[in-house]
Structures are given as C-alpha cells and as structure tokens.
C-alpha atoms as a PDB file:
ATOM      1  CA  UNK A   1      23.401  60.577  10.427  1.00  0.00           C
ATOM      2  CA  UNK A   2      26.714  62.652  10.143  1.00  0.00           C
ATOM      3  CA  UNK A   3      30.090  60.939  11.170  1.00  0.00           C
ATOM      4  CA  UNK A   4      31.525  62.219  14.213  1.00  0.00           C
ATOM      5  CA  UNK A   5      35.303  64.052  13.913  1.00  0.00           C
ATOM      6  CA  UNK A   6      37.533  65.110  16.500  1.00  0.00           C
ATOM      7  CA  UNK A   7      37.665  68.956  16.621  1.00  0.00           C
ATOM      8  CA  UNK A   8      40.271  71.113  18.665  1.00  0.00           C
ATOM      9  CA  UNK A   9      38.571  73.475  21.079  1.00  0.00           C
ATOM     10  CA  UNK A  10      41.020  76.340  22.429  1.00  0.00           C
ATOM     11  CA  UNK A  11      40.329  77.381  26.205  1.00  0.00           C
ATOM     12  CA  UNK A  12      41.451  79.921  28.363  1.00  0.00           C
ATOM     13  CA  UNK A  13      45.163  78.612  30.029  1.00  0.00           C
ATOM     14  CA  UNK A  14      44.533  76.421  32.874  1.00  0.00           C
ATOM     15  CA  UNK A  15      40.711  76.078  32.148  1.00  0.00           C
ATOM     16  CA  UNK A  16      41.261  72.661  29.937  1.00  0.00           C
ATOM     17  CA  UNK A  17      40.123  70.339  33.123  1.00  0.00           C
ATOM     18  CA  UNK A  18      37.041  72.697  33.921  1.00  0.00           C
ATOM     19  CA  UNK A  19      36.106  72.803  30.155  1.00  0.00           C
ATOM     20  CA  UNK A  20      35.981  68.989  30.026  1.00  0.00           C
ATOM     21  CA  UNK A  21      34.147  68.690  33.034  1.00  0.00           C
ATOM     22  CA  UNK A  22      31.519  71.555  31.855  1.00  0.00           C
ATOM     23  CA  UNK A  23      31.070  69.573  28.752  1.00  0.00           C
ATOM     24  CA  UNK A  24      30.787  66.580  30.285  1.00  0.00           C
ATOM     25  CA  UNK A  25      27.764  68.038  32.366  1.00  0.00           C
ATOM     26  CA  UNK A  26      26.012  69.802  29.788  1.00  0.00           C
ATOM     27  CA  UNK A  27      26.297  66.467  27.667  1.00  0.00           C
ATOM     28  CA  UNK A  28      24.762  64.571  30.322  1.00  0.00           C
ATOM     29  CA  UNK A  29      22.023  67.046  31.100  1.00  0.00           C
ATOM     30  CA  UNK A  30      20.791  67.685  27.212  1.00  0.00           C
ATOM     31  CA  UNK A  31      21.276  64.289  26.256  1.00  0.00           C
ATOM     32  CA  UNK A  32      23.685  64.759  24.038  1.00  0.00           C
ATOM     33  CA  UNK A  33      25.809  61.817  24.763  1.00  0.00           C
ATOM     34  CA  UNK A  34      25.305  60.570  20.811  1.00  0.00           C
ATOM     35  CA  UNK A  35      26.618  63.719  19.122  1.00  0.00           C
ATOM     36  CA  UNK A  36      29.258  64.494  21.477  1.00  0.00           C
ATOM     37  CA  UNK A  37      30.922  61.082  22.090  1.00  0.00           C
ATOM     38  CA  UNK A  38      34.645  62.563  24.190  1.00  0.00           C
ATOM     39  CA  UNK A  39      36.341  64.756  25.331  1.00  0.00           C
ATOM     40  CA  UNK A  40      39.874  64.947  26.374  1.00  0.00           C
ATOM     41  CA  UNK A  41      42.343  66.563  27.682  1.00  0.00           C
ATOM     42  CA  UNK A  42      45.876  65.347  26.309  1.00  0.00           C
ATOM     43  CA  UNK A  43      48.010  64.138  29.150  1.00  0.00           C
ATOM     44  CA  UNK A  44      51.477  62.715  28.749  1.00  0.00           C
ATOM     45  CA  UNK A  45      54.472  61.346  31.500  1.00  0.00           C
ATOM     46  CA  UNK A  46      57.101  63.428  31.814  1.00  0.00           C
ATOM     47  CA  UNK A  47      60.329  62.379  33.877  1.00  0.00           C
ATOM     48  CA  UNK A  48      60.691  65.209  36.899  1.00  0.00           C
ATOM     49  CA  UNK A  49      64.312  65.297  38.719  1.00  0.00           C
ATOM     50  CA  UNK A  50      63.456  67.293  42.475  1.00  0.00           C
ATOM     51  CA  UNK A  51      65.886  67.463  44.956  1.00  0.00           C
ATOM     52  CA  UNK A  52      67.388  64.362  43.389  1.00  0.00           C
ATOM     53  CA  UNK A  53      64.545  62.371  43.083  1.00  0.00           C
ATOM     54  CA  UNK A  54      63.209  61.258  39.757  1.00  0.00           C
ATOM     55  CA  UNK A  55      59.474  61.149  39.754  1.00  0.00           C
ATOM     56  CA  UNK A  56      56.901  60.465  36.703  1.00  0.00           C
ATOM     57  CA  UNK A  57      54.421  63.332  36.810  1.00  0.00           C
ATOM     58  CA  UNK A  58      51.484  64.002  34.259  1.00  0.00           C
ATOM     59  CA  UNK A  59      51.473  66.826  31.843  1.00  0.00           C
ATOM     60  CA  UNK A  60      49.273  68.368  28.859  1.00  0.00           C
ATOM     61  CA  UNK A  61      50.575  67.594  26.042  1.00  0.00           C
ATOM     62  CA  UNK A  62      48.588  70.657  24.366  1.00  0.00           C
ATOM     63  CA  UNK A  63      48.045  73.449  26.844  1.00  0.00           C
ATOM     64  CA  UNK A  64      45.292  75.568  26.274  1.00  0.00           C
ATOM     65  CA  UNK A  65      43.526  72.870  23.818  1.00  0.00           C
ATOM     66  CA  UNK A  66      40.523  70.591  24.405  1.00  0.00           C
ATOM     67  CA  UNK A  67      40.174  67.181  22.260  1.00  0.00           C
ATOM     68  CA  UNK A  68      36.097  66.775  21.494  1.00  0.00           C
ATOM     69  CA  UNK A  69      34.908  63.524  19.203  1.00  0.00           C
ATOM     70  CA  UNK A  70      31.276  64.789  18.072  1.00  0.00           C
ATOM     71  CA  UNK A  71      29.076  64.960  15.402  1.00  0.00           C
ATOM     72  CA  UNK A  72      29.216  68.473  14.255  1.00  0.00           C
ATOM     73  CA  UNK A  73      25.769  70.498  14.325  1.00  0.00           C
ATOM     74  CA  UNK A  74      24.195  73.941  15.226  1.00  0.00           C
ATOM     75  CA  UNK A  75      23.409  72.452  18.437  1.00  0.00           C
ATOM     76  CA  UNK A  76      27.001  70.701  19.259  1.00  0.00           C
ATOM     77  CA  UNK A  77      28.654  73.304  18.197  1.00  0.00           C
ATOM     78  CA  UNK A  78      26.804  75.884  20.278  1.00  0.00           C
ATOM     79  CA  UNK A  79      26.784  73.964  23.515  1.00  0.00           C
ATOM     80  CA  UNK A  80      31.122  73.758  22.953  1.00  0.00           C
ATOM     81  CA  UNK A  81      31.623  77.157  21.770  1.00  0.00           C
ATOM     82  CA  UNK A  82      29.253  78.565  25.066  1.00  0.00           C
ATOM     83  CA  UNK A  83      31.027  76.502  27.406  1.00  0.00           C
ATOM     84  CA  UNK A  84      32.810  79.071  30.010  1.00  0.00           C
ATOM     85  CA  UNK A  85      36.317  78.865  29.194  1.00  0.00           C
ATOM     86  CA  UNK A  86      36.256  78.358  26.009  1.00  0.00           C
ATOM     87  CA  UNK A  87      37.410  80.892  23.105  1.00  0.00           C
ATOM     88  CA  UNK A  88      36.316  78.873  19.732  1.00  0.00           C
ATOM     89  CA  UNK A  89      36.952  75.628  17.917  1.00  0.00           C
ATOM     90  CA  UNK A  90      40.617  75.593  15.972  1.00  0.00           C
ATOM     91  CA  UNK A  91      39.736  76.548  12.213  1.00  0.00           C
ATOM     92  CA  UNK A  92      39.696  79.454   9.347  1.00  0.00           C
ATOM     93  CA  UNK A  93      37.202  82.246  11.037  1.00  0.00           C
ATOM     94  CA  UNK A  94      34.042  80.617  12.797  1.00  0.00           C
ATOM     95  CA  UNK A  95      34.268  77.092  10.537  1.00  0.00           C
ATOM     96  CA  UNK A  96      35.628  74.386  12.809  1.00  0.00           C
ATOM     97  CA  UNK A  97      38.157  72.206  11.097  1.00  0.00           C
ATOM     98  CA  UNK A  98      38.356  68.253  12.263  1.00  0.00           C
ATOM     99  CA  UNK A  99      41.298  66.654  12.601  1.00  0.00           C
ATOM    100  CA  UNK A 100      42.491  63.968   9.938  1.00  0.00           C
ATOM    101  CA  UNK A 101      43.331  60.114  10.892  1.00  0.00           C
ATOM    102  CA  UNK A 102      47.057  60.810  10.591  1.00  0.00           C
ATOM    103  CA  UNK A 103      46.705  63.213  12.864  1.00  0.00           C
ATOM    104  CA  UNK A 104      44.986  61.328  15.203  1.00  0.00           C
ATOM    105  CA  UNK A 105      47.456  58.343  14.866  1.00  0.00           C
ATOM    106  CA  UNK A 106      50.131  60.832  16.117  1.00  0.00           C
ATOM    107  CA  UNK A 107      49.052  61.941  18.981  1.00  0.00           C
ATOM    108  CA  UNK A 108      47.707  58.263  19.751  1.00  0.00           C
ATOM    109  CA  UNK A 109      44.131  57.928  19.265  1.00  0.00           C
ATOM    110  CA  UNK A 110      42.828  55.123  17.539  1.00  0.00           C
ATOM    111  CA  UNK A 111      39.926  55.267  15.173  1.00  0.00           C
ATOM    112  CA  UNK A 112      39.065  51.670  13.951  1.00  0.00           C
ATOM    113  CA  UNK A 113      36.176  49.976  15.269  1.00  0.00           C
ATOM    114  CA  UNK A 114      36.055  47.075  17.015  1.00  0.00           C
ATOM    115  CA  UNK A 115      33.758  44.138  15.999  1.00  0.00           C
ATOM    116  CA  UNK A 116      31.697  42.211  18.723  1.00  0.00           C
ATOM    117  CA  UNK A 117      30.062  38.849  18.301  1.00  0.00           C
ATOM    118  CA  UNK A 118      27.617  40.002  20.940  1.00  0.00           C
ATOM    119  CA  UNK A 119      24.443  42.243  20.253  1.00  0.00           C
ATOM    120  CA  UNK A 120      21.581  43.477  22.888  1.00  0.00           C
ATOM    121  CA  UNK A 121      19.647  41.135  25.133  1.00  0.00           C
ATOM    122  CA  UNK A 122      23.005  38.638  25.171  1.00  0.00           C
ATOM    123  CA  UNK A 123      24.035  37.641  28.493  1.00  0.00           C
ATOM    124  CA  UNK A 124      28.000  39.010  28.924  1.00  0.00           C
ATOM    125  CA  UNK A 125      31.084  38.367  31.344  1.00  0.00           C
ATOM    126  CA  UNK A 126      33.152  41.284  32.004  1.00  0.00           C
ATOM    127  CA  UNK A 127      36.881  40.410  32.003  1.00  0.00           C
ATOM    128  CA  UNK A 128      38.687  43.494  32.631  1.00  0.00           C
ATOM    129  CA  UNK A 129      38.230  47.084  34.825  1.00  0.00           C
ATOM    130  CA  UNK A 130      35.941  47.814  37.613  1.00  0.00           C
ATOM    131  CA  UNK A 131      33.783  45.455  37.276  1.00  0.00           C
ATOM    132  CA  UNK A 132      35.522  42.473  36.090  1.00  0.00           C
ATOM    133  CA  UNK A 133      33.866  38.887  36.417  1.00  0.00           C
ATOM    134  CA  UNK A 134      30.691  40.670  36.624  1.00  0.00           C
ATOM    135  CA  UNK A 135      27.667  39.147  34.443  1.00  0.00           C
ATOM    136  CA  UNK A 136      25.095  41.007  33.367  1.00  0.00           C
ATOM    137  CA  UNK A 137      22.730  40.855  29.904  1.00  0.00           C
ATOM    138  CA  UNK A 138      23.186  44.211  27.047  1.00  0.00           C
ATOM    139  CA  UNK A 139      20.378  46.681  27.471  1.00  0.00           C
ATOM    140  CA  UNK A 140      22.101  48.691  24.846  1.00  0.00           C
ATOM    141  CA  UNK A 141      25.561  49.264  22.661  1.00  0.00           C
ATOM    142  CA  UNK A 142      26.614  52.332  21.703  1.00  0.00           C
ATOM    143  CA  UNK A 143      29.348  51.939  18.598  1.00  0.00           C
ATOM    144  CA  UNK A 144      30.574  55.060  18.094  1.00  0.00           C
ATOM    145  CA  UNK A 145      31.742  54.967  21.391  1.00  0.00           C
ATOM    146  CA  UNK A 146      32.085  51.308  21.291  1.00  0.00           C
ATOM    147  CA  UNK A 147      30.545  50.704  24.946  1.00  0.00           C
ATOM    148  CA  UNK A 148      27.819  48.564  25.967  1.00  0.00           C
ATOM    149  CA  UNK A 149      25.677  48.973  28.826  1.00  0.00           C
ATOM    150  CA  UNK A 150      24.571  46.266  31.584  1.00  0.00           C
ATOM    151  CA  UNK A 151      22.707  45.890  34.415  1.00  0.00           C
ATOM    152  CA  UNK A 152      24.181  45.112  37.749  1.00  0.00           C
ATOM    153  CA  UNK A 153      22.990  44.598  41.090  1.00  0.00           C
ATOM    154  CA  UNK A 154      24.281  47.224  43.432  1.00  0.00           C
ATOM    155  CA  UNK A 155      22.903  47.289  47.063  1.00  0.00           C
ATOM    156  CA  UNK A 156      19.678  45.253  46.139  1.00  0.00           C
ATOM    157  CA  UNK A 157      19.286  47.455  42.766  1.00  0.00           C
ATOM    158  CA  UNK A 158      19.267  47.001  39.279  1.00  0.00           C
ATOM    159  CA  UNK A 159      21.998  49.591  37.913  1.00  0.00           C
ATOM    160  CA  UNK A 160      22.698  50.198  34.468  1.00  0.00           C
ATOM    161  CA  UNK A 161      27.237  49.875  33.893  1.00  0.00           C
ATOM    162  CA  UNK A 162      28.747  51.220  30.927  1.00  0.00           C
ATOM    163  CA  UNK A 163      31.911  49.143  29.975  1.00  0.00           C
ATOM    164  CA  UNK A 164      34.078  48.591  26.971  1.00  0.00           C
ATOM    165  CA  UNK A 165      33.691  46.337  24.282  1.00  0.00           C
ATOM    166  CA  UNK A 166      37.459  45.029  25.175  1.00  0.00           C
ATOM    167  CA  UNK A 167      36.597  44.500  28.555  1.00  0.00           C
ATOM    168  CA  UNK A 168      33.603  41.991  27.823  1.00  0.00           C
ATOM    169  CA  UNK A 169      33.212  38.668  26.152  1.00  0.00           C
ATOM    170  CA  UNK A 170      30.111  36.886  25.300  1.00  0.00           C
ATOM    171  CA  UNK A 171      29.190  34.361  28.118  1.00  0.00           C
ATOM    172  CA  UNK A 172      28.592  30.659  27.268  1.00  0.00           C
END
C-alpha cells in the first residue's frame, strides 16, 4: 500500500470550511476513510484590540488553502479535485506535490507514530476527551490515523467511539 502525504488543495476564498466539510462527507459516504486520513483547515490565535478590549480570536493561517493527509490515487485525487470549491492540488501543472516533514514540522504537524502496547480485542480505559474513564474492548485500530475504535453503551446500545491512542491506556 502507498504511504499517505499531506497535499495542499487551493479553494475558492472563503470556501476552506465548506471544502473540509464536503470532503469529510464524500469520505464518509465512499468509504474512503483509509486513503484520505485529514483534512484541515490551518487555524491560528491572533491577539484582536476592539474598542479597547483585547480578545483572542481564530484565524487561517493559509487562506484559500486546504491541508489533506491521503494516500494519493486516481480515485483520491478525483474525489479532492471535484469537490465544489476547489481549484486543484498545489503542484507543477496537474501533478500534486506533497509536502516534506520539515515542512510539516513548521507549520506544527507531527508525523511520528505512536506505539501502543494494546492491539484489538484488549479491554481499554479511556483517560482523556469526551469520553474519559470510559471502558470499552478494541474492535479495530487504525495507525495511520493512530485511533482505535470501541464500543460503548449509549442509551441501551452498543456504539462504536473512535478515540486517540493518547487518550487510552490498556486496562489491568
């Protein structure tokens, strides 16, 4: 199986959100959550002063640009570039161009993986988010993402929980 890269997608001003979430969808309805692992839209603090009132507001750090982490294919790359919104992948011509680990240490994006003493069928504590102190036993783990998935009982029904690997430890 390829690796998967992050690849800059550039949208149409003020569509970055709606891109992401249009992605997100059509990843989730062609079941392509294992070749397209992310996207993101880089957001950043900035310090506003109004009316003499500092105030921390959000910002894109990279207007007009989508982050995607996926596995680049004829299929991935279609589904991105015919997303409504966008205008192509960053790159020479057609050829998208991923980015390289310094520059994903710059703008803050960590690539190492993380390695868990825990594997599928092992019963789990969750000790940090949503659903912290929450047990539950791995139905899968997905690496590249570096997520596992539990069950949890949610009004009398078993429903599947995608967390973090640093938000779990192994339950004795």
């Amino acid at each position: 199986m390829a690796e998967a890269n992050w690849y800059v997608v550039h949208t149409y001003s003020g569509y970055e959100n709606k891109v992401k979430t249009n992605i997100d969808k059509t990843v989730e309805n062609r079941n392509l959550g294992e070749r397209i692992l992310e996207v993101r839209v880089p957001m950043e603090n900035v310090t506003e002063v109004k009316n003499g009132v500092k105030k921390q507001v959000p910002k894109k750090m990279f207007p007009g640009y989508v982050l995607i982490h996926m596995i680049m294919d004829d299929d991935t790359w279609y589904v991105v570039r015919n997303t409504r919104g966008v205008t192509g992948f960053v790159g020479p011509g057609s050829k998208p161009v991923p980015l390289t680990e310094a520059e994903m240490r710059n703008l803050g994006i960590k690539t190492e993986n993380v390695v868990v003493d825990f594997e599928e069928g092992d019963l789990i504590v969750v000790i940090g988010g949503v659903w912290k102190d929450t047990c539950g036993v791995i139905t899968s783990m997905n690496h590249n993402k570096q997520t596992v998935t539990i069950n949890v009982e949610l009004f009398g029904r078993e429903t599947p929980v995608e967390v973090s690997f640093a938000d779990v430890k192994k339950s004795n």
